[in-house]
Protein backbone atom coordinates (compact mmCIF):
# COMPACT_ATOMS: atom_id res chain seq x y z
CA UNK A 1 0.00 0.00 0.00
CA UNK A 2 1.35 3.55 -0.81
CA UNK A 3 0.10 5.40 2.41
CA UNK A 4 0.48 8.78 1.23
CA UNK A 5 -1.79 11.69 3.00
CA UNK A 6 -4.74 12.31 1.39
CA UNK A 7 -3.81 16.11 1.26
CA UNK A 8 -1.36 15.02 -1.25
CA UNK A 9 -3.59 13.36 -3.64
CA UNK A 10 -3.77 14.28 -7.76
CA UNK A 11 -4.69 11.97 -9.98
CA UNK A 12 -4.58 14.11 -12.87
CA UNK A 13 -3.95 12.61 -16.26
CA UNK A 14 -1.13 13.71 -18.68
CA UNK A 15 -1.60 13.38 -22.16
CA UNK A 16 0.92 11.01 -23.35
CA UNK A 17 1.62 12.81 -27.15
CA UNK A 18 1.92 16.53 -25.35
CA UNK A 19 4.31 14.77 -21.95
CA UNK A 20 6.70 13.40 -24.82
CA UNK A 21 7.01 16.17 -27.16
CA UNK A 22 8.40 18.39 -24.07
CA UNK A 23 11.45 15.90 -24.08
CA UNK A 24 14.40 15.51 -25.94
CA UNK A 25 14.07 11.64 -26.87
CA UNK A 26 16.26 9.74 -29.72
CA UNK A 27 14.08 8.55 -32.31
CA UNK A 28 14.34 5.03 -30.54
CA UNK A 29 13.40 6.01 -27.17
CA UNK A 30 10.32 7.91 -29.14
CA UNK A 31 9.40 4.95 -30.58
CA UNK A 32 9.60 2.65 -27.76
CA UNK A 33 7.30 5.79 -25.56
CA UNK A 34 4.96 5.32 -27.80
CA UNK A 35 4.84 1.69 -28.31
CA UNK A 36 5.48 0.83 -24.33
CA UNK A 37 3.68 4.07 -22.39
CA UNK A 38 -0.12 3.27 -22.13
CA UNK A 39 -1.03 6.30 -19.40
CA UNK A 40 0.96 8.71 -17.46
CA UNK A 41 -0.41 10.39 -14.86
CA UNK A 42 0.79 12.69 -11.29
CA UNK A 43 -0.66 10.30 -8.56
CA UNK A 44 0.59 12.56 -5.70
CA UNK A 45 2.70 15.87 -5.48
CA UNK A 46 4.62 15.97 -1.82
CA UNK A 47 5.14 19.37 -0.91
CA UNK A 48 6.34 21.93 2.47
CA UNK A 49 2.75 22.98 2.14
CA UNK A 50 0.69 19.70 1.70
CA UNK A 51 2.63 17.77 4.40
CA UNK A 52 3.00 21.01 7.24
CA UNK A 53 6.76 20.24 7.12
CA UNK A 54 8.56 22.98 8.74
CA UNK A 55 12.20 23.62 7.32
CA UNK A 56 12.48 24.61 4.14
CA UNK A 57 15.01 22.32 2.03
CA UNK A 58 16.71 22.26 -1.71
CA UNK A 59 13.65 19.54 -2.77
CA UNK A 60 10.69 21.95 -3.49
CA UNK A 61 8.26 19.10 -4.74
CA UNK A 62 8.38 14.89 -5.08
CA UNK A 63 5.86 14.13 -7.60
CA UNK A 64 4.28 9.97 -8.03
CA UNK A 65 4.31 9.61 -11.33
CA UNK A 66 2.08 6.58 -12.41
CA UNK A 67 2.61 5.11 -15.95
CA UNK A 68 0.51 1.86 -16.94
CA UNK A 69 2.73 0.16 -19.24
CA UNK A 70 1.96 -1.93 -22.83
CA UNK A 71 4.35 -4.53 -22.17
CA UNK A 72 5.99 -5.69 -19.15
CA UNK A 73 9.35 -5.57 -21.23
CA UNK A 74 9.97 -1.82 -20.50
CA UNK A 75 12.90 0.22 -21.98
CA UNK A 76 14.23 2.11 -18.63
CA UNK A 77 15.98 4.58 -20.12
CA UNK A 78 12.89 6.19 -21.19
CA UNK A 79 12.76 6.93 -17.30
CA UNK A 80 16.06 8.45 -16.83
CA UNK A 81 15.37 10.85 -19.43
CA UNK A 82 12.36 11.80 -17.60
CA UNK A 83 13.94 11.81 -14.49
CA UNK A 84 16.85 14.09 -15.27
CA UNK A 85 15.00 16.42 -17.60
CA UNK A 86 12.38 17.26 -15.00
CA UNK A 87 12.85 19.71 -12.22
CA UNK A 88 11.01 17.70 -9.74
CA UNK A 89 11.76 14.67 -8.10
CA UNK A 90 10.24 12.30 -9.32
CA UNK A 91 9.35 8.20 -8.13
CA UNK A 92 7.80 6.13 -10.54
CA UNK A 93 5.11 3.68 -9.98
CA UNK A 94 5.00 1.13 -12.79
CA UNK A 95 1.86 -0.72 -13.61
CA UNK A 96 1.46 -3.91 -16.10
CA UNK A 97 -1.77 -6.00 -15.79
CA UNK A 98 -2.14 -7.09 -12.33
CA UNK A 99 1.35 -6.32 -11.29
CA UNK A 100 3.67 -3.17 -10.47
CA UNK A 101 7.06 -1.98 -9.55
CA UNK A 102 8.86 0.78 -8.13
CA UNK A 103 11.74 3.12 -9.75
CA UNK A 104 13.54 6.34 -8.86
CA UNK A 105 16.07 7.57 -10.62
CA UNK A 106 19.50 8.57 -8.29
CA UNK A 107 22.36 9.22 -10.47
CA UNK A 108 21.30 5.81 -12.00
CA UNK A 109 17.66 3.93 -12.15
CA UNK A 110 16.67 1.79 -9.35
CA UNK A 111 14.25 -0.61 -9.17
CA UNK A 112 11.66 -2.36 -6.68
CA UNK A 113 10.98 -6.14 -7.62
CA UNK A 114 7.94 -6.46 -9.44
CA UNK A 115 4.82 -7.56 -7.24
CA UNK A 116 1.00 -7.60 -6.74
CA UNK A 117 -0.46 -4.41 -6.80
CA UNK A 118 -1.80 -4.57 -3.74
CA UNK A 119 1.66 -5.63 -2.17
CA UNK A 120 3.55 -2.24 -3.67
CA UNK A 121 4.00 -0.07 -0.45
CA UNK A 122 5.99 3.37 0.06
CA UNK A 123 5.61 5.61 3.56
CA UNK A 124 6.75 8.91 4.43
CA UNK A 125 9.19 9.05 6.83
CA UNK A 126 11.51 12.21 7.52
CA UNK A 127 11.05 16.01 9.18
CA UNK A 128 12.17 17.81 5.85
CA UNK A 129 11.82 17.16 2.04
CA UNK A 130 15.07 16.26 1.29
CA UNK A 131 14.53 13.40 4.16
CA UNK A 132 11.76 11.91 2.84
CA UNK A 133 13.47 11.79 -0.77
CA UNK A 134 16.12 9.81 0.76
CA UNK A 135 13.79 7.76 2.44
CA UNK A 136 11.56 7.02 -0.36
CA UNK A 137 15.34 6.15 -2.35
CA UNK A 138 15.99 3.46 0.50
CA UNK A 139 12.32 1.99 0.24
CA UNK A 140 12.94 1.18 -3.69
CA UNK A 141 16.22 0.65 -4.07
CA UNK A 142 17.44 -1.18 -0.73
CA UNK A 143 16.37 -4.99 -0.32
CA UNK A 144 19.23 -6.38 1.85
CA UNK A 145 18.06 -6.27 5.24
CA UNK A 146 21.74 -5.86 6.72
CA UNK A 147 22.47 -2.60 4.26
CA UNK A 148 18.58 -1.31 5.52
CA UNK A 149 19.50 -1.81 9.12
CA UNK A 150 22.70 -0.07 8.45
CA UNK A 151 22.70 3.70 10.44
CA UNK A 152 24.78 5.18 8.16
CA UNK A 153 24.25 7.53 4.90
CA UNK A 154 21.82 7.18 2.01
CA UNK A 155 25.04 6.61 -0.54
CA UNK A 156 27.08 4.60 1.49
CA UNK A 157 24.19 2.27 1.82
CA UNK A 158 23.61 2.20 -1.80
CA UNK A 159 27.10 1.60 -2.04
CA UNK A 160 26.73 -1.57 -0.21
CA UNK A 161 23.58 -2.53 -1.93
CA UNK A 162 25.38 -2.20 -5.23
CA UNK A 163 28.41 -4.34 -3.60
CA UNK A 164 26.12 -7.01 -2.51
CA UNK A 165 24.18 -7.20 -5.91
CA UNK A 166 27.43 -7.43 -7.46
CA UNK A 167 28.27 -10.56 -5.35
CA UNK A 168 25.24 -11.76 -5.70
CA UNK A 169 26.12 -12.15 -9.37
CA UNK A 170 29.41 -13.46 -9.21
CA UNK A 171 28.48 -16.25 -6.86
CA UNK A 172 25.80 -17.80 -8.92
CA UNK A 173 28.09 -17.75 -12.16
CA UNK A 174 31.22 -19.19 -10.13
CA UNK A 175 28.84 -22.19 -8.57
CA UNK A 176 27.91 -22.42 -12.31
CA UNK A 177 30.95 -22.75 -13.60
CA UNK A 178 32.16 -25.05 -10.91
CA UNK A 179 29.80 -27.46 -11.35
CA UNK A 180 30.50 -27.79 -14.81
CA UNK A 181 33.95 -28.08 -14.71
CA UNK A 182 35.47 -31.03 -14.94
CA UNK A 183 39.64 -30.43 -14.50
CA UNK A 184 40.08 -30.46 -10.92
CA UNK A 185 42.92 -27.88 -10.46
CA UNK A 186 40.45 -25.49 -12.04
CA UNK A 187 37.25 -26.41 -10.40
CA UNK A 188 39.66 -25.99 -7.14
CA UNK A 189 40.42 -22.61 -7.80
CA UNK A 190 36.46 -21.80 -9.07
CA UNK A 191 35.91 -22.58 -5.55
CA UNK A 192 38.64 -20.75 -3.66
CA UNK A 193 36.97 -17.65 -5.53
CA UNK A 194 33.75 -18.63 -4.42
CA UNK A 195 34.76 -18.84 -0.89
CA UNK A 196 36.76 -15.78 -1.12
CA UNK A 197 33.27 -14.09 -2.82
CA UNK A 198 30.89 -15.43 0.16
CA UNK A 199 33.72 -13.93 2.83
CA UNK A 200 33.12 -10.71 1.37
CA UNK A 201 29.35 -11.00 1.30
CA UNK A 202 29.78 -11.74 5.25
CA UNK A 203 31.45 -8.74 5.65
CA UNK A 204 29.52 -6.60 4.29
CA UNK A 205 26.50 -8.24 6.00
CA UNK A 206 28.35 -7.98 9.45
CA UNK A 207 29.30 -4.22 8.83
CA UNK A 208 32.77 -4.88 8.43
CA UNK A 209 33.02 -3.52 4.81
């Protein structure tokens, strides 16, 4: 559930031809708007005003931007461009038949996994605007409990998040490849990297990285 104050509510459509035509889009990316982008519209706009914050900060406005999608398949960079070419901050909630994800864009895209509908969930959480932007960063982009529980800063934890994803992948491709291979001085040293791979992983999972 996206618990968002009512006060914050919008729900106002954006024509999809007149959004597009205000950005500067490669012929491709054009082509794939128009072929993957079913609806766009500005779900919620978070402001000083509509959530009594206090302090005033460098964010002036988070907008939900809701965009029900053609194809699950969806080119992402159509995204960033939105992202960076809008003065707003911006967190995207994607829609395809009875399922939806998360992005934001933070000097690259991040992404929630895709899920029920009814499972997506975001809260506001922070005394300033600029708090809850980094909060709503953490809600898509972190899903390693031991980088969430982390007290530390928003881009040192994404640092670790990228670290573990990273891992992640090498991990699953060295257990691949050692269970294919057949030479045993080579499957030996497949696993010393795998074991070396997992150490790190602890690490980073203990707060020691």
């Amino acid at each position: 559930m996206i618990d968002f104050p009512v006060s914050t509510i919008v729900h106002r459509r954006l024509p999809k031809e007149a959004f597009y035509k205000h950005l500067h889009l490669s012929a491709a990316l054009k082509s794939s708007f128009v072929s993957d982008v079913g609806e766009i519209s500005v779900a919620n706009s978070l402001t000083k005003k509509n959530l009594n914050l206090e302090k005033e900060t460098d964010t002036k406005e988070i907008l939900l931007l809701a965009i029900i999608l053609k194809k699950r398949a969806f080119d992402g960079k159509i995204l960033e461009v939105i992202a960076r070419q809008n003065p707003h901050k911006l967190v995207f909630l994607l829609s395809y038949e009875q399922e939806a994800r998360l992005a934001v864009y933070h000097k690259k895209l991040y992404y929630s996994a895709w899920m029920s509908e009814d499972d997506i969930g975001l809260t506001l959480s922070g005394e300033t605007l600029d708090a809850i932007w980094d909060n709503l960063i953490r809600q898509v982009a972190l899903h390693s409990p031991s980088v969430e529980q982390r007290t530390e800063s928003l881009e040192q934890q994404l640092k670790h998040q990228g670290e573990i994803d990273r891992l992640n992948k090498l991990i699953k491709k060295t257990e691949a490849a050692a269970w294919k291979e057949q030479q045993p001085k080579k499957r030996f040293t497949l696993y010393t990297k795998l074991q070396a791979y997992k150490q790190q992983m602890e690490e980073i999972a203990h707060g020691k990285a």
